[in-house]
Protein backbone atom coordinates (compact mmCIF):
# COMPACT_ATOMS: atom_id res chain seq x y z
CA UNK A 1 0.00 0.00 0.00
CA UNK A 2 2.93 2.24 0.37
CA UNK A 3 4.04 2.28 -3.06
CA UNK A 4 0.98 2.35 -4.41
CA UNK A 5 0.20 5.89 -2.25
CA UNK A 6 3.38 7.09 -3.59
CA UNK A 7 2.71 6.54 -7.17
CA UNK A 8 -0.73 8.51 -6.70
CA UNK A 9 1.39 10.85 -4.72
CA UNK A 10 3.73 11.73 -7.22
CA UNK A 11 0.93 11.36 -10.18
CA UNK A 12 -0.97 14.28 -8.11
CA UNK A 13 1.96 16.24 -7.98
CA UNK A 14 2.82 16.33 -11.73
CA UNK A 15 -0.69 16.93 -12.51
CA UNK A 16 -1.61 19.52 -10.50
CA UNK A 17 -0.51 22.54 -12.23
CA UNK A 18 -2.06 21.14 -15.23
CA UNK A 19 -5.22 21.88 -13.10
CA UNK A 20 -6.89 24.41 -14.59
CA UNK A 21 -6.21 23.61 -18.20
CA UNK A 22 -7.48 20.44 -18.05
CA UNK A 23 -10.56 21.48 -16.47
CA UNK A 24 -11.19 24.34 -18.72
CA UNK A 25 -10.55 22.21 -21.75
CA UNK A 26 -13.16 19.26 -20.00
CA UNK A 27 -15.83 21.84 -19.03
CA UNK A 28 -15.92 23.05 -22.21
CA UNK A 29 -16.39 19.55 -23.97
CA UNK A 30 -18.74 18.38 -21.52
CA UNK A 31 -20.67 22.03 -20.86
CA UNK A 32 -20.16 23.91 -23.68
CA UNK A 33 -18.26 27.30 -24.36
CA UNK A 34 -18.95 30.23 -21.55
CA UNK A 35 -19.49 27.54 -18.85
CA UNK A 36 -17.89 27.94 -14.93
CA UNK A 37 -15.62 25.07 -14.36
CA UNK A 38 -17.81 22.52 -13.78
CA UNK A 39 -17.30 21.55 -9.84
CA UNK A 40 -17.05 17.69 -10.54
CA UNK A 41 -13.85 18.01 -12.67
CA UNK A 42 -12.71 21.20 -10.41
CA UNK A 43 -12.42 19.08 -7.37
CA UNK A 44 -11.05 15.94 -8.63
CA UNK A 45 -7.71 16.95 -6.94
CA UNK A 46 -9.53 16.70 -3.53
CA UNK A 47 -10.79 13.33 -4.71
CA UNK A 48 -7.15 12.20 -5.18
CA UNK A 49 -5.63 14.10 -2.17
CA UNK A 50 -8.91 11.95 -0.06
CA UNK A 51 -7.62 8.64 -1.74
CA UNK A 52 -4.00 9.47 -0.55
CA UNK A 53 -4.83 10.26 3.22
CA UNK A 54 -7.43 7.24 3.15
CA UNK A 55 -5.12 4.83 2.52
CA UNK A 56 -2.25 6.25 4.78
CA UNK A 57 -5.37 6.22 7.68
CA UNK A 58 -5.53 2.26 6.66
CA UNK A 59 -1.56 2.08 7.19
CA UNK A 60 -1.68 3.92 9.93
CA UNK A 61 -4.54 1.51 11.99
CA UNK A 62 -2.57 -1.11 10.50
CA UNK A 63 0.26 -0.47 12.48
CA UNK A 64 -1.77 0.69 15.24
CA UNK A 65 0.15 3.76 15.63
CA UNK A 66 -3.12 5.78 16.49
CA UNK A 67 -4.12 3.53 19.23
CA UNK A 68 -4.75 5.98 22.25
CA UNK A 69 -1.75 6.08 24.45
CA UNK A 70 0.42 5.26 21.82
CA UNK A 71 0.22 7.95 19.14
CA UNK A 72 2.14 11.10 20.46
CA UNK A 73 1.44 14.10 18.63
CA UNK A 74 4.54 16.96 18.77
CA UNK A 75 3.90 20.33 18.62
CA UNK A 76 3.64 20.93 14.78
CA UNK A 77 0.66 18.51 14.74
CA UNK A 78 -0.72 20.46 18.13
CA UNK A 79 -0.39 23.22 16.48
CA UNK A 80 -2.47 22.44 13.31
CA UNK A 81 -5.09 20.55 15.62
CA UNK A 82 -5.50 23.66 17.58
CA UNK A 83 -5.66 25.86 14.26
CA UNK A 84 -8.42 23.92 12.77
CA UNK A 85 -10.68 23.76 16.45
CA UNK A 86 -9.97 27.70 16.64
CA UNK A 87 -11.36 27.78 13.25
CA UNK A 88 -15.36 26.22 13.98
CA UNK A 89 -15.05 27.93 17.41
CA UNK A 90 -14.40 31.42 15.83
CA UNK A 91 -16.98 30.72 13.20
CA UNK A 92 -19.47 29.45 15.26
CA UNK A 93 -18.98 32.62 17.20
CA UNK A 94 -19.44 35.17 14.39
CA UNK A 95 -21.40 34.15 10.77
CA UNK A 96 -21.94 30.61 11.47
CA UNK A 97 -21.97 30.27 7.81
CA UNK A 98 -21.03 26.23 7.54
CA UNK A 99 -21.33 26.45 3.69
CA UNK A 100 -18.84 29.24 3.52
CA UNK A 101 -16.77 27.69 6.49
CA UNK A 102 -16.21 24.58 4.04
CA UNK A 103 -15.02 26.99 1.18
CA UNK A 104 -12.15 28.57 3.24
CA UNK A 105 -11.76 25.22 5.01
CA UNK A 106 -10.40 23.82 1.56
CA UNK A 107 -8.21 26.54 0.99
CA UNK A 108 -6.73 27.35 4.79
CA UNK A 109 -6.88 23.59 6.21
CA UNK A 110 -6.91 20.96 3.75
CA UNK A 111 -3.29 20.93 3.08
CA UNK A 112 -2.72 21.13 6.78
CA UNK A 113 -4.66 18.41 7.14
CA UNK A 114 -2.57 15.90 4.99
CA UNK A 115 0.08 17.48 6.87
CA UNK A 116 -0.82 15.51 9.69
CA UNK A 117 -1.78 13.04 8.74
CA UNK A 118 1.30 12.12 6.17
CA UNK A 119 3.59 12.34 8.77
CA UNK A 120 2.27 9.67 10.65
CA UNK A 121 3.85 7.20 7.82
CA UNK A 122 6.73 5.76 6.18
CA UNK A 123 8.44 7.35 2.86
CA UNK A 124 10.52 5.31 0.71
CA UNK A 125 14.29 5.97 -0.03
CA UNK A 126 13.50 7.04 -3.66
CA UNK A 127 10.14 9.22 -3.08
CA UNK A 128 11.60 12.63 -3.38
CA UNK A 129 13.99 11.76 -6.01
CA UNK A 130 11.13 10.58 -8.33
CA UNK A 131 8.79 13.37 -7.53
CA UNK A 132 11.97 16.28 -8.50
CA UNK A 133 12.01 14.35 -11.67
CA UNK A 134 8.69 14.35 -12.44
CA UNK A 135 8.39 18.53 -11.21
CA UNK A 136 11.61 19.29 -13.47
CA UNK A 137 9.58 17.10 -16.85
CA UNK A 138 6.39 18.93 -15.87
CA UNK A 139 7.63 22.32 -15.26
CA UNK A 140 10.09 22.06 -18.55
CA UNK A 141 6.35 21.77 -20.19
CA UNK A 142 4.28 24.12 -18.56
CA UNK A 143 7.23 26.77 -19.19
CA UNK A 144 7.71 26.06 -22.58
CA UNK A 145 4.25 26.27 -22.99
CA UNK A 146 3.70 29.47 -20.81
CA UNK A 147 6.63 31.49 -22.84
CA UNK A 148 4.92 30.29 -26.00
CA UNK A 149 1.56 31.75 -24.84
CA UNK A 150 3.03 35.46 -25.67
CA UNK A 151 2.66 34.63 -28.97
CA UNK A 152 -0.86 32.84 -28.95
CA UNK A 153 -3.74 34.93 -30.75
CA UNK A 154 -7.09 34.58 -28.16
CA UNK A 155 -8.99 32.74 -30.47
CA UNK A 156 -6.78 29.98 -29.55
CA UNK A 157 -7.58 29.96 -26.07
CA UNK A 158 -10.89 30.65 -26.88
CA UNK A 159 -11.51 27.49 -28.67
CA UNK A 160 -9.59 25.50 -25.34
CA UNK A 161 -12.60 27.06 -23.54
CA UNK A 162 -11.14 30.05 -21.79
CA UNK A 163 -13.16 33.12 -21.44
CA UNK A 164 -12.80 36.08 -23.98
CA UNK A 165 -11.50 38.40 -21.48
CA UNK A 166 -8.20 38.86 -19.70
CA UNK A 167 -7.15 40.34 -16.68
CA UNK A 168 -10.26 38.72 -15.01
CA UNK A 169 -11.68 36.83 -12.42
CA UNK A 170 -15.24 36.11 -12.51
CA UNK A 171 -16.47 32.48 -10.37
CA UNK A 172 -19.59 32.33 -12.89
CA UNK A 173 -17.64 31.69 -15.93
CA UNK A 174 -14.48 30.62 -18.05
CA UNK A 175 -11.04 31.82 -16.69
CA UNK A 176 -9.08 34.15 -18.52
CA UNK A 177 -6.04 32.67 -20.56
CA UNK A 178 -3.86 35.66 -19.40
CA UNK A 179 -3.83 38.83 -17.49
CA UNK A 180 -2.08 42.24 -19.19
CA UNK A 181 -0.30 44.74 -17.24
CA UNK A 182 -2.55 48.22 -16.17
CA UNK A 183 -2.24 50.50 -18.89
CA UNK A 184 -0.84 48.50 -21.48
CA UNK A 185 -1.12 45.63 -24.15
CA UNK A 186 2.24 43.54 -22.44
CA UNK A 187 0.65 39.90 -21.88
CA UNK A 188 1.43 38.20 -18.03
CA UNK A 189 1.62 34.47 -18.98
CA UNK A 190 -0.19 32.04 -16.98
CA UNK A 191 0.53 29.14 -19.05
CA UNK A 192 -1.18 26.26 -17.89
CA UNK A 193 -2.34 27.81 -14.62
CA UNK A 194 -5.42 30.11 -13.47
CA UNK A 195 -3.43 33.12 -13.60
CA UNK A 196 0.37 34.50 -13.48
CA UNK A 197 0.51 34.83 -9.45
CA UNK A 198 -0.17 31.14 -9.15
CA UNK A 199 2.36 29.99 -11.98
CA UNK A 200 5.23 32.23 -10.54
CA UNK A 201 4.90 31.01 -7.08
CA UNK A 202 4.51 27.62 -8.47
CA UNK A 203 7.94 27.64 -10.42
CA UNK A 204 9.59 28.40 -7.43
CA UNK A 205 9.27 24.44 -6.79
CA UNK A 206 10.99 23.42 -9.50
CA UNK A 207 13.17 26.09 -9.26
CA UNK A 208 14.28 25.09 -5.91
CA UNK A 209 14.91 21.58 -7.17
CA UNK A 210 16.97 22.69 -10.18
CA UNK A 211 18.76 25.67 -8.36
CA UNK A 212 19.86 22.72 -5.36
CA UNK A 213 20.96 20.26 -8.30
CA UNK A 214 19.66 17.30 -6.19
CA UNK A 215 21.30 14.31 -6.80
CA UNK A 216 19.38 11.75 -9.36
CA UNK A 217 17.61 14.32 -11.30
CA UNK A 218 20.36 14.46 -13.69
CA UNK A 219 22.54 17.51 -15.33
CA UNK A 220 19.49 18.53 -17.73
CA UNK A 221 17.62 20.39 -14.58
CA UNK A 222 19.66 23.30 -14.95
CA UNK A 223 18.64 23.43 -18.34
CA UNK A 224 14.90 23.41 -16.81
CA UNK A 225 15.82 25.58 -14.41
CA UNK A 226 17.35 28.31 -17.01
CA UNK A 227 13.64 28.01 -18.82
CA UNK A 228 11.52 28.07 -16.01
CA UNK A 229 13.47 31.49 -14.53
CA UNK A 230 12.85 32.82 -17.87
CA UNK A 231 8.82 32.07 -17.32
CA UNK A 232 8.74 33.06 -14.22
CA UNK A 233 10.18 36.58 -15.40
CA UNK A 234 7.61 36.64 -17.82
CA UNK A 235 5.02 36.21 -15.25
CA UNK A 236 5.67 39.75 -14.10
CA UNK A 237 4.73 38.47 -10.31
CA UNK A 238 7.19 40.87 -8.24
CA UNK A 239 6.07 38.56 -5.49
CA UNK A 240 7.50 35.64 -7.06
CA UNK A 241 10.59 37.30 -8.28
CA UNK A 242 11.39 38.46 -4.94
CA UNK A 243 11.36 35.20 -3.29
CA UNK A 244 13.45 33.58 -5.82
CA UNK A 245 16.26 36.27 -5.23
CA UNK A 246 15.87 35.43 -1.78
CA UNK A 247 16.12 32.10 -2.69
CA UNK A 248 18.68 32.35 -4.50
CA UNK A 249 20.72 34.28 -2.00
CA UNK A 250 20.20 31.42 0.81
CA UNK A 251 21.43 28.82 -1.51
CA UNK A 252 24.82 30.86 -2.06
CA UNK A 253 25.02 31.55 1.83
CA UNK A 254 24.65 27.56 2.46
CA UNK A 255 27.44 27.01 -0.90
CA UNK A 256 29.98 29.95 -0.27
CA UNK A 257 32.59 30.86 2.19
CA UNK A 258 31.27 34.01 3.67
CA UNK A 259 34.20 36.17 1.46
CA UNK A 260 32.99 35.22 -2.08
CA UNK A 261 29.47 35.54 -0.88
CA UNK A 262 29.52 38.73 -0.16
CA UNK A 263 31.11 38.77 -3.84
CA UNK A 264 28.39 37.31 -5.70
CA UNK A 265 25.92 39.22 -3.27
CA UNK A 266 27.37 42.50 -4.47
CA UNK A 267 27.10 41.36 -8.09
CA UNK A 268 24.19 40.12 -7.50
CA UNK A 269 22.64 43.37 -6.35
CA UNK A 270 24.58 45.51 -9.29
CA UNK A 271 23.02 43.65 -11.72
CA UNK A 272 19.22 43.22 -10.23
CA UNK A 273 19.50 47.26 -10.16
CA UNK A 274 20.69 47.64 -13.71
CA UNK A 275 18.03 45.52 -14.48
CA UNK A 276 15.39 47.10 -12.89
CA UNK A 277 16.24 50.72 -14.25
CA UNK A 278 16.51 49.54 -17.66
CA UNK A 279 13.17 48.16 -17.35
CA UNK A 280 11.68 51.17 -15.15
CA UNK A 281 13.44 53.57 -18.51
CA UNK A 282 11.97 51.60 -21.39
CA UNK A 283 8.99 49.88 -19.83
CA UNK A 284 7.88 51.99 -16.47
CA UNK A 285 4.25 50.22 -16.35
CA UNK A 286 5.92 46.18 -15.78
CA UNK A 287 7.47 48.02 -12.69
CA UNK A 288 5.03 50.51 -11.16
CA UNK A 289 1.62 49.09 -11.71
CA UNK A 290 0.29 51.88 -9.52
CA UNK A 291 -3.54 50.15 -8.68
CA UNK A 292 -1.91 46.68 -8.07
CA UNK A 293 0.94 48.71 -5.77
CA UNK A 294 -1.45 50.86 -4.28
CA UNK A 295 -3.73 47.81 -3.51
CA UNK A 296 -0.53 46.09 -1.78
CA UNK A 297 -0.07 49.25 0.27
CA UNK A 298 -3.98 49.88 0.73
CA UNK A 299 -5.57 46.24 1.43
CA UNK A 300 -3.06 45.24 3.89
CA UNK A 301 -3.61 48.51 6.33
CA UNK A 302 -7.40 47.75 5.82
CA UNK A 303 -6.88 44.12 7.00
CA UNK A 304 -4.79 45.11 10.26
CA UNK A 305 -7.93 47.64 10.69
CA UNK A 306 -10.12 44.84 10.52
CA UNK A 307 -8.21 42.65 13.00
CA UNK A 308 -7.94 45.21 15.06
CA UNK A 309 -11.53 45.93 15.65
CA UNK A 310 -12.29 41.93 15.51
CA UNK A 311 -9.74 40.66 17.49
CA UNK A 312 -11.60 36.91 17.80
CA UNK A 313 -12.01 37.17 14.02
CA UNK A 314 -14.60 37.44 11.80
CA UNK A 315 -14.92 33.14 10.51
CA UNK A 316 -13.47 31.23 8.26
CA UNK A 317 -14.40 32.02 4.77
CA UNK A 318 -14.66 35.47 4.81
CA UNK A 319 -11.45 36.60 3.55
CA UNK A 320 -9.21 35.97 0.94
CA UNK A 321 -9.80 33.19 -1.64
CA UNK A 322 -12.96 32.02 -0.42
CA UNK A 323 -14.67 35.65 -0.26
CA UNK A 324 -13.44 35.96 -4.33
CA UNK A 325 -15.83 32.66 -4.49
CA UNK A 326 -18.94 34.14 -3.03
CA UNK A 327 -18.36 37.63 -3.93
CA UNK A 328 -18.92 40.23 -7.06
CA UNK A 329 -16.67 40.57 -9.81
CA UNK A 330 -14.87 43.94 -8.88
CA UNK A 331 -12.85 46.07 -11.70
CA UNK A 332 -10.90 49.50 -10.20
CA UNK A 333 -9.81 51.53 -12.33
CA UNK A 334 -7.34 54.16 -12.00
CA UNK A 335 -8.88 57.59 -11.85
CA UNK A 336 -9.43 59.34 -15.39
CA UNK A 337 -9.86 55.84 -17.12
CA UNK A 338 -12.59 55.04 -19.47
CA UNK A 339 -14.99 52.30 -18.04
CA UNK A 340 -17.15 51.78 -21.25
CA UNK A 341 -15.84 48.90 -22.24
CA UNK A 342 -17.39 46.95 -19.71
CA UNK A 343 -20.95 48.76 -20.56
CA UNK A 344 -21.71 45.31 -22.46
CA UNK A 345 -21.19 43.15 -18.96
CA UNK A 346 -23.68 43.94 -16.54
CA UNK A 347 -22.44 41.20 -14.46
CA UNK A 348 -18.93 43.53 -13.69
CA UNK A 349 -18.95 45.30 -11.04
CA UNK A 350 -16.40 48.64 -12.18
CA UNK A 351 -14.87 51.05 -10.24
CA UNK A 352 -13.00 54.25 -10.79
CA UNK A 353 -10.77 55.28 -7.93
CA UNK A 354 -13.13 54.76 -5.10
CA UNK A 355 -16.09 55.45 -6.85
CA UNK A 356 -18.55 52.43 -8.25
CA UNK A 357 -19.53 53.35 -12.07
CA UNK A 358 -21.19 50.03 -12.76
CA UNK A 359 -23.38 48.98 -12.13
CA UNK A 360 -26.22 52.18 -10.61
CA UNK A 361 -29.08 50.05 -9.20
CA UNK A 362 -27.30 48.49 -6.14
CA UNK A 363 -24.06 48.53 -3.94
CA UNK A 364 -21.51 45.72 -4.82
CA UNK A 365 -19.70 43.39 -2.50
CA UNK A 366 -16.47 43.06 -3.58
CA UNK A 367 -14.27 40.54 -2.11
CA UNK A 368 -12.09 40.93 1.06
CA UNK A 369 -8.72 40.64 -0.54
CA UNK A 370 -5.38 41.35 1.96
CA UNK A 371 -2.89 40.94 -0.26
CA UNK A 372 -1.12 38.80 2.62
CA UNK A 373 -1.82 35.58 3.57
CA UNK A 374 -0.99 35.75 7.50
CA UNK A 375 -3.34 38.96 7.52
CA UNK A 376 -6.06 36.77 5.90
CA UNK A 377 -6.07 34.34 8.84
CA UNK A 378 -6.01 37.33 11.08
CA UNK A 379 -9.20 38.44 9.46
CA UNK A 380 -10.72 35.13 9.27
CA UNK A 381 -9.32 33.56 13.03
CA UNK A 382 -8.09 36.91 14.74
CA UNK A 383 -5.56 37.79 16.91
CA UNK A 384 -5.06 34.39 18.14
CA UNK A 385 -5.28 32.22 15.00
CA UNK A 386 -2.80 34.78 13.06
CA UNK A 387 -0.38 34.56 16.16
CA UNK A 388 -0.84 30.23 15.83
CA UNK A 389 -0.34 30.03 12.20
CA UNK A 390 3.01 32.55 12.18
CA UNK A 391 4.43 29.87 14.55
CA UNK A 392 3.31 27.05 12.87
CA UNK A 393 5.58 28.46 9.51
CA UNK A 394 8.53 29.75 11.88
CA UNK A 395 8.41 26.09 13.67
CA UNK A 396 8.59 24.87 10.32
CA UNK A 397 11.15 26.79 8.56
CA UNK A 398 13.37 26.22 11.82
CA UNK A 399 13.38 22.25 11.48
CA UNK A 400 13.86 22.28 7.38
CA UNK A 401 16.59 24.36 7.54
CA UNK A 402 18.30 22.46 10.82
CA UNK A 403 17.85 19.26 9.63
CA UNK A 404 21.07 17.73 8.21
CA UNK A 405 19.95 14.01 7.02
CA UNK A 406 22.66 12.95 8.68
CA UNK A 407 21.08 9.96 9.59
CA UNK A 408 18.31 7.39 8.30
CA UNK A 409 17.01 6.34 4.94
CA UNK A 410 17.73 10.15 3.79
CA UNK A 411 21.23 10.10 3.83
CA UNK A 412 23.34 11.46 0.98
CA UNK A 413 26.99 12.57 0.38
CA UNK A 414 26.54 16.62 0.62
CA UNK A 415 24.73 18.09 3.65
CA UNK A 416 24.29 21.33 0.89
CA UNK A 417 23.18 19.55 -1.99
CA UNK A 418 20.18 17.75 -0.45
CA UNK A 419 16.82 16.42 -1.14
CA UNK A 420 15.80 18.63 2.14
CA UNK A 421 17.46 21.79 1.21
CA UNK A 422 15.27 22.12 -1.69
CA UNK A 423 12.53 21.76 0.27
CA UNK A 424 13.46 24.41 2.62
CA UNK A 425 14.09 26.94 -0.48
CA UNK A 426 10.94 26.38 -1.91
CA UNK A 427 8.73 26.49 1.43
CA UNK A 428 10.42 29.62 2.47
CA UNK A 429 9.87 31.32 -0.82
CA UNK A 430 6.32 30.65 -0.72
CA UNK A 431 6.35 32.05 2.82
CA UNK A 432 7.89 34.93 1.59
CA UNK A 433 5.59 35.24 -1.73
CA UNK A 434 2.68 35.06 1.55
CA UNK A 435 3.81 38.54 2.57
CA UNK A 436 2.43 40.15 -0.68
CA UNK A 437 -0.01 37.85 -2.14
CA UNK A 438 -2.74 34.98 -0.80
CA UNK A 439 0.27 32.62 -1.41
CA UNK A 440 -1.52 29.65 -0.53
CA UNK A 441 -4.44 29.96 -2.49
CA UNK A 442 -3.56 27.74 -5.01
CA UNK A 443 -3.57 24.07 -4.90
CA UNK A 444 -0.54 23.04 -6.92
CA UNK A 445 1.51 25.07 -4.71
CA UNK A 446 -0.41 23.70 -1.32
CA UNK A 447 -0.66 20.31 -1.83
CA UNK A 448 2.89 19.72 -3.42
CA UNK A 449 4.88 21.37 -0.40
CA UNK A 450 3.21 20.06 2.10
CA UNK A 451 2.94 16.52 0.62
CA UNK A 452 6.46 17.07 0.70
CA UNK A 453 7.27 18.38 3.58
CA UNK A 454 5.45 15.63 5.52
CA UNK A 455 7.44 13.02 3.88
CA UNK A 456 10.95 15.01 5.27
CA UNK A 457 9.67 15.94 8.80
């Protein structure tokens, strides 16, 4: 039974940022053009991810390791418990909402949950070396694929099934194939993903991998790793590209002697600010984005406003992610812009600076949006829950980046060039990526670290 839940494990894995092609493509054969993602196909990840933790439940009675008295749970597992109780408490305190509870419950806790439970049982020598082949063959795809999409007219990804917009989010129909930058015509590429946020912060997996050059994966993942930078640039996410500096900058401090560190630091640095002016000179919109920056700055203040005056929190669901599911589909606009476009889709709900242009008869709800995931569960669990789930990542962060292998059936030569070190990079970049953006919002991402992660702690 082992094997066979690491085969599905690693199958999961390699499919999941396929995700939302597939499903577009399968809801428009089945449905038709126009259609939502139908919610049988949409969720067949959670069918897989249920498969997974039911048969490592079966191992687990097998070898009676949850008989009470004998199961000890440490404090990473307490600490998830406790998460998910605060969670129904809090909500049972404030909307008592159970249908929305469920929504954010897939996105905050369901990852968390096979957390737990995937640490309770054994991991063959050669499970992480399979999956970083199978993320450096998938991600050599979906880049190739993404950095081809620049080129792409939108009939084509109108006949896959996507919507005939871009730039937009709207839960009652197709996705957009791409987003553009404010102001201009310059495409984000999303590739196979639902948009450019999720594919950036997804590359930084396979990024990780190839960046570590983790033994068995063979010389060819720097050659992935050279083409999924390249996409990931071409995501314009200044959330991703930050954590993979970052990233980047740990892996040299863990290589280097501390002299020629500070040597490729300060190239490092010389170059990333060349770079940036050039692009600031020739292109000033890729950089500035002024209504994505001033949400950053805005949403985040708002958030800490709202914790603030709900200190218990207000319930699960009713931030981030799961408010996008159940809420209007809100445009802004920069002030001066022309909103006529969108005179044609009553369903938009358009703003221009602060003021609501479409539609006249009635008040939108637009969705509570951070821009930071640790502020979401602050919205969602307060004071409290935010305080738990900071911990939870520090507690985490602290035992992937302490842990040498030294010992056990991980073992390898090079206590730099590890299986476990990659992990590490790509967890903290995420975590980092979380500062900025609702980093966790997106399954391939969630259920691929900590999958992983499990299997190493």
């Amino acid at each position: 039974m082992q094997r066979f839940r690491e085969t599905l494990s690693i199958a999961l894995i390699g499919l999941l940022p396929l995700h939302a092609l597939l499903v577009t493509v399968g809801t428009k054969v089945i449905a038709g053009p126009g259609h939502s993602p139908l919610t049988y196909l949409a969720l067949w990840k959670e069918g897989v991810l249920a498969l997974i933790l039911l048969i490592a439940v079966i191992e687990i009675v097998r070898k009676k390791s949850l008989v009470i008295g004998n199961w000890s749970l440490d404090v990473l597992d307490r600490l998830a418990i406790g998460l998910i109780a605060l969670s129904v408490v809090v909500t049972a305190m404030t909307h008592g909402d159970w249908k929305l509870y469920l929504i954010g419950f897939k996105y905050d806790f369901i990852p968390l949950v096979a957390f737990v439970i995937l640490r309770c049982v054994s991991w063959s020598e050669d499970f992480l070396p399979r999956v970083f082949k199978v993320l450096l063959m998938v991600a050599g795809g979906v880049a190739v694929y993404g950095i081809a999409s620049l080129f792409l007219p939108q009939s084509w990804f109108i006949w896959l099934g996507y919507s005939d917009l871009h730039s937009l989010y709207n839960p009652d129909g197709p996705l957009a194939a791409f987003q553009q930058i404010g102001g201009s015509s310059i495409r984000r590429i999303q590739s196979t993903m639902s948009g450019p946020n999720q594919l950036g912060l997804w590359l930084l997996i396979p990024f990780s991998v190839a960046l570590m050059r983790v033994k068995g994966v063979g010389r060819w993942a720097l050659g992935v790793g050279a083409i999924v930078l390249l996409a990931m640039l071409l995501t314009f996410s200044r959330s991703a590209v930050l954590a993979a500096g970052v990233i980047t900058v740990i892996f040299l401090w863990k290589l280097l002697p501390r002299k020629k560190f500070l040597q490729y630091l300060g190239g490092l640095l010389c170059m990333s600010f060349v770079c940036l002016f050039a692009i600031h000179t020739f292109a000033p919109s890729i950089v500035s984005r002024s209504v994505s920056t001033k949400g950053h700055i805005e949403k985040p203040i708002e958030a800490i406003k709202t914790i603030i005056a709900n200190p218990i929190g207000l319930g699960l669901g009713t931030a981030g992610p799961a408010s996008n599911r159940v809420s209007d589909t809100c445009v802004h606009l920069e002030v001066g812009s022309d909103a006529s476009w969108a005179s044609d889709r009553p369903d938009l709900c358009v703003f221009v600076g602060s003021d609501q242009v479409q539609p006249i008869d009635r008040e939108c709800s637009c969705p509570v949006l951070p821009e930071n995931w640790y502020l979401q569960i602050g919205v969602e669990l307060g004071i409290l829950g935010m305080f738990l789930y900071v911990l939870l990542i520090v507690m985490i962060l602290q035992k992937l980046y302490g842990l040498k292998m030294e010992n056990g059936k991980w073992k390898t030569k090079s206590s730099i060039f590890n299986l476990q070190s990659s992990i590490h990079l790509m967890f903290l970049g995420i975590c980092i990526a979380a500062l900025f953006l609702h980093a966790w919002e997106d399954a391939a991402a969630a259920y691929t670290l900590w999958i992983l992660i499990a299997a190493v702690l």
